[in-house]
Protein backbone atom coordinates (compact mmCIF):
# COMPACT_ATOMS: atom_id res chain seq x y z
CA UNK A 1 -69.17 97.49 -62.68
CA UNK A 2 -66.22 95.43 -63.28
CA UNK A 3 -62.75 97.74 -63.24
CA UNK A 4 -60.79 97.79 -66.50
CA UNK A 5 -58.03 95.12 -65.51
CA UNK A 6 -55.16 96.98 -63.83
CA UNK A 7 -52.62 94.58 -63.76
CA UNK A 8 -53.30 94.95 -67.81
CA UNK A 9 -52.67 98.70 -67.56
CA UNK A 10 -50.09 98.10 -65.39
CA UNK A 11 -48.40 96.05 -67.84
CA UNK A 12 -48.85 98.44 -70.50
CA UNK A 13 -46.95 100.71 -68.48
CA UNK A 14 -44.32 98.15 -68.36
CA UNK A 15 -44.26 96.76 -71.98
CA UNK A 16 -44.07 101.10 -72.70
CA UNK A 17 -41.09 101.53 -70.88
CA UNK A 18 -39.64 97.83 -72.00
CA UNK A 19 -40.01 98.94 -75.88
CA UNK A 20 -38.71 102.38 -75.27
CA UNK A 21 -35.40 101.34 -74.04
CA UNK A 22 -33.57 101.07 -76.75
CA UNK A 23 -31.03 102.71 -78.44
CA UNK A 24 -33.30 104.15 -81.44
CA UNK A 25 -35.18 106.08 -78.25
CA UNK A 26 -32.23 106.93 -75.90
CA UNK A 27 -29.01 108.78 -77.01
CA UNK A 28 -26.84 106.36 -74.66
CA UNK A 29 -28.14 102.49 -73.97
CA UNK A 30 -27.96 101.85 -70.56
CA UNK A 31 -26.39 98.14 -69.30
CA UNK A 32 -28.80 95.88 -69.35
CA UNK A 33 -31.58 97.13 -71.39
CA UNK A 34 -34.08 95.18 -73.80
CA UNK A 35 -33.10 95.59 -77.29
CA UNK A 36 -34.94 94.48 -80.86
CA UNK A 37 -32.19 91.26 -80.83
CA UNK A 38 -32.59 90.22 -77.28
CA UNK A 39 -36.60 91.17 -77.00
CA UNK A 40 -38.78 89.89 -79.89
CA UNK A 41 -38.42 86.00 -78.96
CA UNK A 42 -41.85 84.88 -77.58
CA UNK A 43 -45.31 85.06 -77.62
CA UNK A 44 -45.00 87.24 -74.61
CA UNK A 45 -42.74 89.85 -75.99
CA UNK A 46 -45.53 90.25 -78.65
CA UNK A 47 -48.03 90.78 -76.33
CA UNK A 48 -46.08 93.18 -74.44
CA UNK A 49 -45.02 95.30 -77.73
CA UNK A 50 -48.87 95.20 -78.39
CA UNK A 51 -49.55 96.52 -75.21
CA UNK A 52 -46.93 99.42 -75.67
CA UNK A 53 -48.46 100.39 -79.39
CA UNK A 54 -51.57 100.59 -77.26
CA UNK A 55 -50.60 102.39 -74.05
CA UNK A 56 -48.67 104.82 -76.69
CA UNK A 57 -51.58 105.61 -79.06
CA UNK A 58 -53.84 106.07 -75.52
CA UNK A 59 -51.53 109.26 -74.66
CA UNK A 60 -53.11 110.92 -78.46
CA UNK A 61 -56.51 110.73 -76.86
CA UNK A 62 -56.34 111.33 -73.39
CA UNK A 63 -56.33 114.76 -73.84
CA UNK A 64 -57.98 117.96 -76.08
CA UNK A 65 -56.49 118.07 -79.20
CA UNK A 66 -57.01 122.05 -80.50
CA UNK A 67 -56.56 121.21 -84.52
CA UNK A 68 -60.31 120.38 -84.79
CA UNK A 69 -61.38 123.25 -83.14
CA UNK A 70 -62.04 124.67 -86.95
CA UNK A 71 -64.81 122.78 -87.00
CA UNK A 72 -68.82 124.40 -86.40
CA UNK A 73 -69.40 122.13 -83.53
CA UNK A 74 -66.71 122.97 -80.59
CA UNK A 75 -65.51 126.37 -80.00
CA UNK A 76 -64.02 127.73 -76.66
CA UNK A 77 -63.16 131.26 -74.59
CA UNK A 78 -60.30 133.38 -76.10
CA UNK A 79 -58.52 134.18 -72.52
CA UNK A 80 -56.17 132.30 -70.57
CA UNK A 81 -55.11 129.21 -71.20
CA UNK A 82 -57.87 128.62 -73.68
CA UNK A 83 -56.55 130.86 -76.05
CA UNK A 84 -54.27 127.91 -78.36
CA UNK A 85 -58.23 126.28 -78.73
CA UNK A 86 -59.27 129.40 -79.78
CA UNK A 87 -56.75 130.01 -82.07
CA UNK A 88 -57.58 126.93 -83.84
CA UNK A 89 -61.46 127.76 -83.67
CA UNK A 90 -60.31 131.36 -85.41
CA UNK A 91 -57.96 130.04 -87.87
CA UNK A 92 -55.25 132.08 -86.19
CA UNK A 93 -53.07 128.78 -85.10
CA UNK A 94 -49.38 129.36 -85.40
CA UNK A 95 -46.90 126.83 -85.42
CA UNK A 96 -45.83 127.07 -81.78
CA UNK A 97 -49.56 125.81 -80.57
CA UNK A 98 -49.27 123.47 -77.99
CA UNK A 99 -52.32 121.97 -78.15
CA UNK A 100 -51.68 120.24 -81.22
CA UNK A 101 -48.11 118.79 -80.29
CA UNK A 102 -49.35 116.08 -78.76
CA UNK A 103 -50.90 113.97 -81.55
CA UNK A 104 -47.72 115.02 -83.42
CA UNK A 105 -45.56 113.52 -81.00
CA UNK A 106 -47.79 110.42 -80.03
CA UNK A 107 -48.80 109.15 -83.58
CA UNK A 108 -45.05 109.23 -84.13
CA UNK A 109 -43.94 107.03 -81.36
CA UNK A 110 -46.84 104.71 -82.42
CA UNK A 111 -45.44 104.72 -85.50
CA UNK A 112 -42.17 103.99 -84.61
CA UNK A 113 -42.68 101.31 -82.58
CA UNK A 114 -44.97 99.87 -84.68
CA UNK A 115 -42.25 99.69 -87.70
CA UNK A 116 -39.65 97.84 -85.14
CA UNK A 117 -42.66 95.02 -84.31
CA UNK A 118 -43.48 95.10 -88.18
CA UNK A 119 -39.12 94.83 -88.80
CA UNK A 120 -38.83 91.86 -86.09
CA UNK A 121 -42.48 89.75 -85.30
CA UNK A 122 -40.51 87.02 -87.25
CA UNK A 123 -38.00 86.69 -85.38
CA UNK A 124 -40.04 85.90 -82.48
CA UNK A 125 -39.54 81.61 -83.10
CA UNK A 126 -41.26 81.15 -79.44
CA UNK A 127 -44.50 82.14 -80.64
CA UNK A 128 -47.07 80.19 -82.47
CA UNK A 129 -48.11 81.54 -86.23
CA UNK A 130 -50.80 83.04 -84.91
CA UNK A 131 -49.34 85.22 -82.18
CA UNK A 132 -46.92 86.43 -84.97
CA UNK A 133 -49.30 87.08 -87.45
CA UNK A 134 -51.85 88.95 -85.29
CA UNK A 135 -49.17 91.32 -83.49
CA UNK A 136 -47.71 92.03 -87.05
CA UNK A 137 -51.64 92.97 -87.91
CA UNK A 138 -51.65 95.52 -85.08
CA UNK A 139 -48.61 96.77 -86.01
CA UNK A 140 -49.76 97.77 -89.20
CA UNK A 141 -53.19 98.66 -88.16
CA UNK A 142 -51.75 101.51 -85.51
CA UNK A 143 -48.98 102.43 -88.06
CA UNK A 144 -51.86 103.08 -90.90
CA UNK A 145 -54.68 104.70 -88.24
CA UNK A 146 -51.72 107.24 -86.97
CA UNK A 147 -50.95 108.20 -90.61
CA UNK A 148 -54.41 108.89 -91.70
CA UNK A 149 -54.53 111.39 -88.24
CA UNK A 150 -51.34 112.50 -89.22
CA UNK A 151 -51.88 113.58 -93.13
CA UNK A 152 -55.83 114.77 -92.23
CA UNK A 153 -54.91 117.26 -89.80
CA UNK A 154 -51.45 118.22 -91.26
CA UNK A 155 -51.40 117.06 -95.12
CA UNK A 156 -48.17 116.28 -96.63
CA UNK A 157 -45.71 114.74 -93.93
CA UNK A 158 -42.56 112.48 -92.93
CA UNK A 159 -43.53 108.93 -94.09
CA UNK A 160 -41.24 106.04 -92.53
CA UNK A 161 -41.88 102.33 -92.08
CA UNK A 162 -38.10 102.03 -90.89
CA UNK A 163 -37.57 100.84 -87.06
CA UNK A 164 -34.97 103.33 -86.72
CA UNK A 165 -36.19 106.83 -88.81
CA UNK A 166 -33.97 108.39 -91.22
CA UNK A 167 -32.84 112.09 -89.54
CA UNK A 168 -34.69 114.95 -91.78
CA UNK A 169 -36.85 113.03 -94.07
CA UNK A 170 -38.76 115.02 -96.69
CA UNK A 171 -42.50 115.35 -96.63
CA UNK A 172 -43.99 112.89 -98.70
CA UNK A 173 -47.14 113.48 -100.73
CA UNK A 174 -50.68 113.10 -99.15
CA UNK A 175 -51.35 110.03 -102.09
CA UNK A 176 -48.14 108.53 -101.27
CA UNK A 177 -49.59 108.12 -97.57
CA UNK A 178 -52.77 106.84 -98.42
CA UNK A 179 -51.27 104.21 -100.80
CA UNK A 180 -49.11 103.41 -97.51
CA UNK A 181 -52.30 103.60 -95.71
CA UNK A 182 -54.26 101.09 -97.65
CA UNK A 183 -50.98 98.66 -98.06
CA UNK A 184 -51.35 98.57 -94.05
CA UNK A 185 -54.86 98.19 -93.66
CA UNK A 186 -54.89 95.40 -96.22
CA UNK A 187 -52.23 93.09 -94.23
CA UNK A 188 -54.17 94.01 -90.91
CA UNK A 189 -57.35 93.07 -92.50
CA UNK A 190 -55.67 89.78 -93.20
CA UNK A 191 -53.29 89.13 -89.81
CA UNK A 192 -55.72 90.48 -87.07
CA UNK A 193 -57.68 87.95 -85.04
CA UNK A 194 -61.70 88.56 -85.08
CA UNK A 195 -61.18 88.55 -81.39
CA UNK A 196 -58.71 88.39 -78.92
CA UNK A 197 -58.02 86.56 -75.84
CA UNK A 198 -56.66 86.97 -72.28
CA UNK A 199 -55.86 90.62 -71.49
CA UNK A 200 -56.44 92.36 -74.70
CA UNK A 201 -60.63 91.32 -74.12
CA UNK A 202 -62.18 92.76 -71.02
CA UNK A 203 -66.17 91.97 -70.51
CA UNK A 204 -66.78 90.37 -73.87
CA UNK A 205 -65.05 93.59 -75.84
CA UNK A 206 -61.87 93.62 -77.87
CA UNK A 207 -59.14 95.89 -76.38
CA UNK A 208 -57.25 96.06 -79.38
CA UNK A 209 -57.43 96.42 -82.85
CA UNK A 210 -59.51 93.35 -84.82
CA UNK A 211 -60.35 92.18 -88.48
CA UNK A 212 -63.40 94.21 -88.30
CA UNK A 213 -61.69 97.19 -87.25
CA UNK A 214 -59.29 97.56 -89.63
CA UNK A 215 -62.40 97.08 -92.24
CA UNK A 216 -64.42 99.70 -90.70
CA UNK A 217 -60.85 101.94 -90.68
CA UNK A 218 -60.45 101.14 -94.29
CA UNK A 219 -64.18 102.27 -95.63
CA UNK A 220 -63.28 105.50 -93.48
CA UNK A 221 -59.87 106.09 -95.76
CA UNK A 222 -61.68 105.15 -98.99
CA UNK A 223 -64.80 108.04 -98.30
CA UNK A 224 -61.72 109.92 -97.32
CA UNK A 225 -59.75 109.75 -100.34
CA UNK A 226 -62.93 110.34 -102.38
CA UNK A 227 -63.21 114.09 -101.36
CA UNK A 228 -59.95 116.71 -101.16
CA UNK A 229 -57.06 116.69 -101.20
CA UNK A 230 -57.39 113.61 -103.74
CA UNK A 231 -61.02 113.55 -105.29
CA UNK A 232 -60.22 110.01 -106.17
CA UNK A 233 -64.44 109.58 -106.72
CA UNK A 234 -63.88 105.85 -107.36
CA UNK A 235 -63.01 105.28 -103.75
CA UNK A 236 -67.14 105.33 -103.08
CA UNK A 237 -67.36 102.07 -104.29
CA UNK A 238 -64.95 100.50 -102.44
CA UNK A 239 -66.41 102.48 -99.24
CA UNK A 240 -69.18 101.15 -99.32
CA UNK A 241 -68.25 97.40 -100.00
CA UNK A 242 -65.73 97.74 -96.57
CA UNK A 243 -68.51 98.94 -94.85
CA UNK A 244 -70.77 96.05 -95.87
CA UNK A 245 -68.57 94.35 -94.60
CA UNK A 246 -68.49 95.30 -91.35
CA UNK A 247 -72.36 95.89 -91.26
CA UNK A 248 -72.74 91.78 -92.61
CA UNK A 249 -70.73 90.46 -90.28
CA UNK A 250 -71.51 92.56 -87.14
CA UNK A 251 -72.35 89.64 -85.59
CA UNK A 252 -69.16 88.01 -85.87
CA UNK A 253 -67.12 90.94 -83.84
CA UNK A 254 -70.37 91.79 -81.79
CA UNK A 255 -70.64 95.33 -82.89
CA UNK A 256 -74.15 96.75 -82.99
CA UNK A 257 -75.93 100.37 -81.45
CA UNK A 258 -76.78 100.95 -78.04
CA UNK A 259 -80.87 101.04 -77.51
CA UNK A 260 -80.47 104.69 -75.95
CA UNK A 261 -77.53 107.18 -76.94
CA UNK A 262 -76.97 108.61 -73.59
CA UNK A 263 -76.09 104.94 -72.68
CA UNK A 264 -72.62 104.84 -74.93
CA UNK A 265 -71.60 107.76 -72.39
CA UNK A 266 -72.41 106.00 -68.81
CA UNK A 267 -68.99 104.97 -67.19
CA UNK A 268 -70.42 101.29 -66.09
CA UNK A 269 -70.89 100.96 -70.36
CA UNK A 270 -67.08 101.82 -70.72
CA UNK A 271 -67.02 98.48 -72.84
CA UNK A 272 -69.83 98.58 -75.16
CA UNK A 273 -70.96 97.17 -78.46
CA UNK A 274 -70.87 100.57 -80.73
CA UNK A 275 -67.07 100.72 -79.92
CA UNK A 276 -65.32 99.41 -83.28
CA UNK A 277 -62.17 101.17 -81.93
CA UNK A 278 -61.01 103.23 -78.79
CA UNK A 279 -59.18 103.88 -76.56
CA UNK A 280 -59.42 102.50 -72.62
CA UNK A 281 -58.15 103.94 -69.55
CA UNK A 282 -57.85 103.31 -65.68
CA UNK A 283 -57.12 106.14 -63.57
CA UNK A 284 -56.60 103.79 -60.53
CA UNK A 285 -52.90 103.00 -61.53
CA UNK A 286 -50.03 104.89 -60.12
CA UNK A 287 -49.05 107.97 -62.37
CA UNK A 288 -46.20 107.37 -63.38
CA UNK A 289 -47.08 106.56 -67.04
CA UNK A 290 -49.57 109.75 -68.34
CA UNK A 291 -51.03 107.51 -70.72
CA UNK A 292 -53.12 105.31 -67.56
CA UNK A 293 -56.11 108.29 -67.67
CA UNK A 294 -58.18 110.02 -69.64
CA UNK A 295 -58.65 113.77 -69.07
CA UNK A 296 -61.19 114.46 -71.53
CA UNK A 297 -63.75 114.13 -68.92
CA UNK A 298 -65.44 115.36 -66.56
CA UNK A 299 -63.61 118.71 -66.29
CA UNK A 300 -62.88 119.91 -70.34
CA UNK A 301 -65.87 120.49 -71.71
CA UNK A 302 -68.21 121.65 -68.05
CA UNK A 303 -68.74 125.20 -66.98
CA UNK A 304 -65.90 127.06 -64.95
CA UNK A 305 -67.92 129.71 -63.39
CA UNK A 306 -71.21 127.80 -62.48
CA UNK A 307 -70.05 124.10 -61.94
CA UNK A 308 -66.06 124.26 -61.32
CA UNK A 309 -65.36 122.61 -64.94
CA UNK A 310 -62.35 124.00 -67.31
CA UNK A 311 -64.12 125.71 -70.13
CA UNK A 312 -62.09 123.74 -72.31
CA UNK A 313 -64.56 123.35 -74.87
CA UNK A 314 -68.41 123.97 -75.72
CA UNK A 315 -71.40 123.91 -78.23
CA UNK A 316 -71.58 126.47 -80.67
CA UNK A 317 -74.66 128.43 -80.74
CA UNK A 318 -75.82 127.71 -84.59
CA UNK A 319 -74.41 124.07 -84.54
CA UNK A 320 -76.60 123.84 -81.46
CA UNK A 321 -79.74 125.55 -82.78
CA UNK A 322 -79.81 123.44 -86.08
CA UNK A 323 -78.55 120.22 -84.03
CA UNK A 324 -82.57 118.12 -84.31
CA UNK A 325 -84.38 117.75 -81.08
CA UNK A 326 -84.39 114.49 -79.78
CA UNK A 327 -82.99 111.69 -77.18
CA UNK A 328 -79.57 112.21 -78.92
CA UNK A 329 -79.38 116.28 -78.27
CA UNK A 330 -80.42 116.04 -74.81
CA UNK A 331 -77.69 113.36 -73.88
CA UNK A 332 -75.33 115.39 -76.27
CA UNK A 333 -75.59 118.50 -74.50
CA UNK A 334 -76.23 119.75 -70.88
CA UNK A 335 -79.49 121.64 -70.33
CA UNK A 336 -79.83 121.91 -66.43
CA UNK A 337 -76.72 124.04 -64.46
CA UNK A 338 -76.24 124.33 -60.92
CA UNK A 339 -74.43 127.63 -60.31
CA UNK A 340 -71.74 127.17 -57.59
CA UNK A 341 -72.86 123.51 -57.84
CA UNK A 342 -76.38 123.93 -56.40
CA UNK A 343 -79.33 122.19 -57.29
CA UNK A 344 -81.36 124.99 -56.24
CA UNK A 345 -79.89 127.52 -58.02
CA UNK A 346 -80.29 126.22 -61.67
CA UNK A 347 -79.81 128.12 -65.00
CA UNK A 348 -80.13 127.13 -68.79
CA UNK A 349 -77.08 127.50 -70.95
CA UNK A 350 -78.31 131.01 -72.07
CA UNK A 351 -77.82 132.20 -68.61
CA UNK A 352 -74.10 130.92 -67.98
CA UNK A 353 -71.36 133.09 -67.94
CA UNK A 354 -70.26 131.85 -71.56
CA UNK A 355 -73.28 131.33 -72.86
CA UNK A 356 -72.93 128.56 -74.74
CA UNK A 357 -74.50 125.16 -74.27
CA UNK A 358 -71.87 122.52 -72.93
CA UNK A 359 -71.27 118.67 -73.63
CA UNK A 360 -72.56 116.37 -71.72
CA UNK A 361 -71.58 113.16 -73.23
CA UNK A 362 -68.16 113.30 -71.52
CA UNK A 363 -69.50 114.21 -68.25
CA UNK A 364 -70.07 110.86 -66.77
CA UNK A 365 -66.96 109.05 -64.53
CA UNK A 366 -66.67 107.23 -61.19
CA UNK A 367 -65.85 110.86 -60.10
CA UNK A 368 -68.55 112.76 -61.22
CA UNK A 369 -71.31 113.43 -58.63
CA UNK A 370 -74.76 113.83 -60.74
CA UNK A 371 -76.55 115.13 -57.41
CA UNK A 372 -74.17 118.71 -57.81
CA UNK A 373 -72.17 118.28 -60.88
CA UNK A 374 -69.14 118.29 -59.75
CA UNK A 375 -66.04 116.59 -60.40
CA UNK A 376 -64.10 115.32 -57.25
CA UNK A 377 -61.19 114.29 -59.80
CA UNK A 378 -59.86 115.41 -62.76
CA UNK A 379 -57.97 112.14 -64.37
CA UNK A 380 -60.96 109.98 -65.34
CA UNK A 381 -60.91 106.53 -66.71
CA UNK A 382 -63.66 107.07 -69.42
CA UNK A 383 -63.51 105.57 -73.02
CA UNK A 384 -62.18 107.36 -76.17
CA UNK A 385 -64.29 106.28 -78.59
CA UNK A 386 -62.31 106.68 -82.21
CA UNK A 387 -64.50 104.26 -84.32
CA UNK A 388 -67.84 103.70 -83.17
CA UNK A 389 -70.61 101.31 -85.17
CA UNK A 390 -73.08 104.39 -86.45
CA UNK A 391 -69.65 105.19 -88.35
CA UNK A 392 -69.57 102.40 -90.34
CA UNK A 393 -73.51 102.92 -90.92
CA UNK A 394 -72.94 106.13 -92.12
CA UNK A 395 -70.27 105.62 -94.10
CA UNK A 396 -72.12 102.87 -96.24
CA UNK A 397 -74.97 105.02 -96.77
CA UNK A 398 -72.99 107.65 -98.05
CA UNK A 399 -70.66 106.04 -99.92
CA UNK A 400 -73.87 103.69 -101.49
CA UNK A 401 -75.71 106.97 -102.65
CA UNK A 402 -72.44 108.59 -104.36
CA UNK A 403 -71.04 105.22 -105.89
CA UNK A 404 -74.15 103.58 -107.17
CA UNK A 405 -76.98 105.89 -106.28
CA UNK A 406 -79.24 106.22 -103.38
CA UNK A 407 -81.38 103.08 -102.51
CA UNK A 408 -83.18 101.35 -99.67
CA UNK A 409 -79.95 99.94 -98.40
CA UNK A 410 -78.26 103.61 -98.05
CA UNK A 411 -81.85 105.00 -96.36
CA UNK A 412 -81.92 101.83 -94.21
CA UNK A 413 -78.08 102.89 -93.39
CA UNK A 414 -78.60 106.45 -92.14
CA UNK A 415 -82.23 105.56 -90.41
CA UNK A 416 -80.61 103.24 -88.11
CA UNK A 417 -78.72 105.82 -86.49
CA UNK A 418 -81.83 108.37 -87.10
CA UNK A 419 -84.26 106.06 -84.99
CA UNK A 420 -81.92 105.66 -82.33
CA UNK A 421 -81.16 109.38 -82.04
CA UNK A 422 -84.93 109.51 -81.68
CA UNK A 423 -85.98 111.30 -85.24
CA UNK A 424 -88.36 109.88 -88.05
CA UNK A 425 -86.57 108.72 -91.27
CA UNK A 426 -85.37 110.48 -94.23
CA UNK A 427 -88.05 111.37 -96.53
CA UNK A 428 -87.25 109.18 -99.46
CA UNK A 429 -86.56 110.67 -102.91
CA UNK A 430 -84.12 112.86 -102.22
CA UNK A 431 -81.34 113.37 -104.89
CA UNK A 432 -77.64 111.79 -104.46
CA UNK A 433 -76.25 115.21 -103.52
CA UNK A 434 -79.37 116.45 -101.12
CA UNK A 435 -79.01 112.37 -99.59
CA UNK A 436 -75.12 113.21 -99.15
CA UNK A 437 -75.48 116.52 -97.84
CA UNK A 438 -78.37 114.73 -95.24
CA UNK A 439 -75.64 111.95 -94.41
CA UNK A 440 -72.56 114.57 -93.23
CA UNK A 441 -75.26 116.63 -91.55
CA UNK A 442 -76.22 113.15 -89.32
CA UNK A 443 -72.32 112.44 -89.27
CA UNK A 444 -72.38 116.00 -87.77
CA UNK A 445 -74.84 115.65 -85.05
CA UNK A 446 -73.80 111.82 -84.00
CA UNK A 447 -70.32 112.77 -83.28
CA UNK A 448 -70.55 115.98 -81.93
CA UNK A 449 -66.85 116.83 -80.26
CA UNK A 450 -65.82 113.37 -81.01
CA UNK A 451 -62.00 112.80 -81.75
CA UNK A 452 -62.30 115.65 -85.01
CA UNK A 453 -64.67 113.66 -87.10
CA UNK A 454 -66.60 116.85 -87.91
CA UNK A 455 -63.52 118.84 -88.44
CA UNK A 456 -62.28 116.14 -91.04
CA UNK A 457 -65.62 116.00 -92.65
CA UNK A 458 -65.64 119.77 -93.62
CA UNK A 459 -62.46 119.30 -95.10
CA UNK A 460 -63.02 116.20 -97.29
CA UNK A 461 -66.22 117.74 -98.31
CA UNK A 462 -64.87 121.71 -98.91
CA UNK A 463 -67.45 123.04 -96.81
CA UNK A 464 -65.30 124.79 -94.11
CA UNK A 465 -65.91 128.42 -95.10
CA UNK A 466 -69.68 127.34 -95.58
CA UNK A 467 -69.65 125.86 -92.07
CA UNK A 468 -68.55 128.98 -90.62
CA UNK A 469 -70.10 131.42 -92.94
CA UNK A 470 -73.50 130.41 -90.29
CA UNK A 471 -71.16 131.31 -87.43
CA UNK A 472 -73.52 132.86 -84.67
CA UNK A 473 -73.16 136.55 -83.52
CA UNK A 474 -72.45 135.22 -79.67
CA UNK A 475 -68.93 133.39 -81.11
CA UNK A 476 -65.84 135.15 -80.98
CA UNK A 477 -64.86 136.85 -84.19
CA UNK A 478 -62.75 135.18 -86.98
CA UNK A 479 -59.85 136.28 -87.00
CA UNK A 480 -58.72 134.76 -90.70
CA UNK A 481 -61.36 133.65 -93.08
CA UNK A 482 -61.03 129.98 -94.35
CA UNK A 483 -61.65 129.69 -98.51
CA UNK A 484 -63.17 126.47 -99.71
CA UNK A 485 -61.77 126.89 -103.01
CA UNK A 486 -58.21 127.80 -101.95
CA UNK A 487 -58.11 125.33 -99.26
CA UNK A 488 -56.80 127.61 -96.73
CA UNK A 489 -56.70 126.99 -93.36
CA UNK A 490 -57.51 123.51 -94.17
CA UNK A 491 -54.31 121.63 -92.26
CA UNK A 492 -52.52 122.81 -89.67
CA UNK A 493 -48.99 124.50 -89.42
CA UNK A 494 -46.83 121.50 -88.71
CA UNK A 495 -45.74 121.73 -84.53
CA UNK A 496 -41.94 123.34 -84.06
CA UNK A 497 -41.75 121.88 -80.93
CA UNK A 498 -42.48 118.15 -81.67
């Protein structure tokens, strides 16, 4: 397998540190540091504030995020240092949780730097047109993706496209964010390259953000704004035509599904066709930037007791138990465990100390040994997958049944991803709320654990006190009760420590 280029980490380190040294970041400037006036004046210095926006958004998904913990799929132990996951799992989360912080912190520093390349790409007279143009379309793609995190986990927020933030800005309204959301999206969807060259493409797949992305991103923030907070139903339509989109002209950005689902997980597939959007690491660069690894996997989500993992997260039981047999449940979760990492000594998930069944789709990295499961390293250079192609499939079909009523295009939509998760097709005739309801179901069981998507699909679709009103006997009690109809417990208590 062919490393992810580390002189390009490297030099996302570099650009990082480059873009962070100046006075907007630092209360003193030091002598001699690189400032918006003396920085943005070539083609390189675009490419090196793209590679900062990247190596900064990295750092929101190289680690467990707790605030989606509320959703029916992940749950953890409530001891230790577990507990902040748990609190988030029973709705007890308090504003001092640090395992939300992070996102806080990191879609914020995208943010900013992305407003100072937005403020000063023209300036930048070195560079052709279309170096300008396509760094300004990252810019705004990474300013409008860390938004949409930032209102669907914590709702009303600080909204700034200023390089330099105003001190103490009021909240503003979840529909004054989207609009700001959209506005993005649209330039990106008009500055970004369909693919990039040099550094930001490793083994035929785009690093960074392209014209297909931010369509696919779009179509996501359009079925978004169609369910709560804004119940804007008219968004369906224009869903669905984003995702077309993307689905007619797959070709062009070389998206498409993997034959076999357990493939998208393998660590020599770290660049693969399903990934729309995500996030790529190298743990074979010198720490000294945090944002190189990923620690997602192999240690979060495998067993402490039997197989020396962290317990960071698992299956829930009733998730599990309706979750439809098939190639994509048995590369989703782990049925075989070798207590005290033997392979003679095996037990099923019933017979672990949690008992729970854990992920396996994280599992696999260059330090992972398959022959004892166990991890001889816990900073792993897997993938973050945020958008992946059955996304965009999904998407379409749902927003195709709820705009304009269920057809053969939606089935055709959601029976792609069905075939490849080895089940036969929806039975046809179903009505546009029983098609929806069989859509967020699939959404459910595709992205099981993946970067909140189930979490965010409860809310949009009020089912979070439905979700957990199935909550098995063997989970740790509630300790609040979410309400669909008051929304509570819906977003999460803004950090204190961010």
């Amino acid at each position: 397998m062919q490393r992810f280029n580390k002189y390009y980490i490297g030099w996302l380190t570099v650009a990082l540190f480059a873009i962070a040294c100046n006075k907007s970041f630092l209360d003193e400037k030091p002598e001699g540091s690189i400032t918006p006036v003396s920085f943005y004046k070539t083609g390189e210095d675009l490419e090196m504030a793209e590679a900062a926006l990247a190596l900064q958004f990295n750092g929101a998904f190289n680690t467990i995020i707790g605030a989606y913990y509320g959703g029916d799929d992940i749950t953890s132990k409530r001891n230790g240092n577990k507990i902040e996951f748990s609190d988030f799992d029973c709705f007890n989360a308090n504003s001092s949780n640090s395992r939300m912080t992070p996102w806080w912190n990191y879609f914020y520093a995208t943010i900013k730097s992305a407003n100072s390349l937005i403020q000063n790409y023209t300036n930048a007279t070195s560079a052709t047109d279309d170096q300008r143009n396509n760094a300004a379309g990252y810019a705004y793609f990474m300013r409008a993706i860390s938004y949409f995190y930032l209102t669907r986990t914590w709702g009303e927020v600080p909204l700034t496209t200023e390089a330099v933030p105003q001190a103490n800005r009021p909240n503003a309204t979840v529909a004054e964010i989207y609009n700001q959301i959209i506005a993005d999206l649209q330039k990106a969807e008009s500055m970004l390259p369909d693919h990039w060259t040099g550094k930001s493409r490793q083994n035929s797949i785009d690093i960074l953000a392209t014209k297909g992305s931010a369509k696919a991103l779009l179509a996501n923030v359009y079925l978004t704004m169609a369910g709560w907070p804004l119940k804007q139903a008219d968004k369906y339509a224009l869903a669905a035509t984003k995702a077309k989109e993307v689905m007619d002209g797959k070709a062009t950005w070389g998206y498409d599904l993997m034959t076999n689902f357990a493939d998208i997980w393998k660590i020599g597939n770290k660049y693969n066709k399903e990934a729309v959007f995500a996030c790529y690491y190298d743990n074979d660069i010198p720490a000294w930037s945090w944002e190189n690894g990923n620690m997602c996997g192999p240690n979060p989500f495998s067993p402490d007791y039997e197989e020396g993992g962290w317990d960071d997260g698992y299956g829930e039981i009733a998730f599990y138990n309706k979750f439809p047999a098939g190639a994509r449940k048995d590369a989703t979760y782990q049925s075989a465990y070798f207590v005290k990492n033997d392979p003679n000594n095996v037990v099923t998930w019933q017979n672990t100390l949690q008992k729970h069944p854990y992920f396996l789709k994280y599992r696999d990295d260059e330090s992972y040994d398959w022959k004892t499961h166990k991890a001889n390293d816990w900073w792993g250079s897997a993938t973050t997958f945020i958008i992946r192609y059955p996304e965009v499939l999904l998407t379409y079909a749902e927003a195709k049944a709820m705009s304009s009523g269920v057809d053969a295009s939606a089935y055709a939509a959601i029976n792609q991803v069905r075939q490849r998760a080895g089940l036969p097709a929806l039975p046809t005739g179903l009505s546009q709320t029983a098609f929806r309801d069989s859509v967020v179901a699939e959404r459910g069981w595709e992205f099981a654990a993946e970067v909140g998507i189930r979490w965010f699909d409860l809310i949009r679709t009020e089912t979070v006190q439905k979700a957990t009103a199935g909550r098995d006997a063997g989970e740790v009690t509630l300790i609040n009760q979410p309400s669909d109809a008051n929304h509570t417990y819906y977003w999460a208590p803004v950090p204190v420590n961010k």
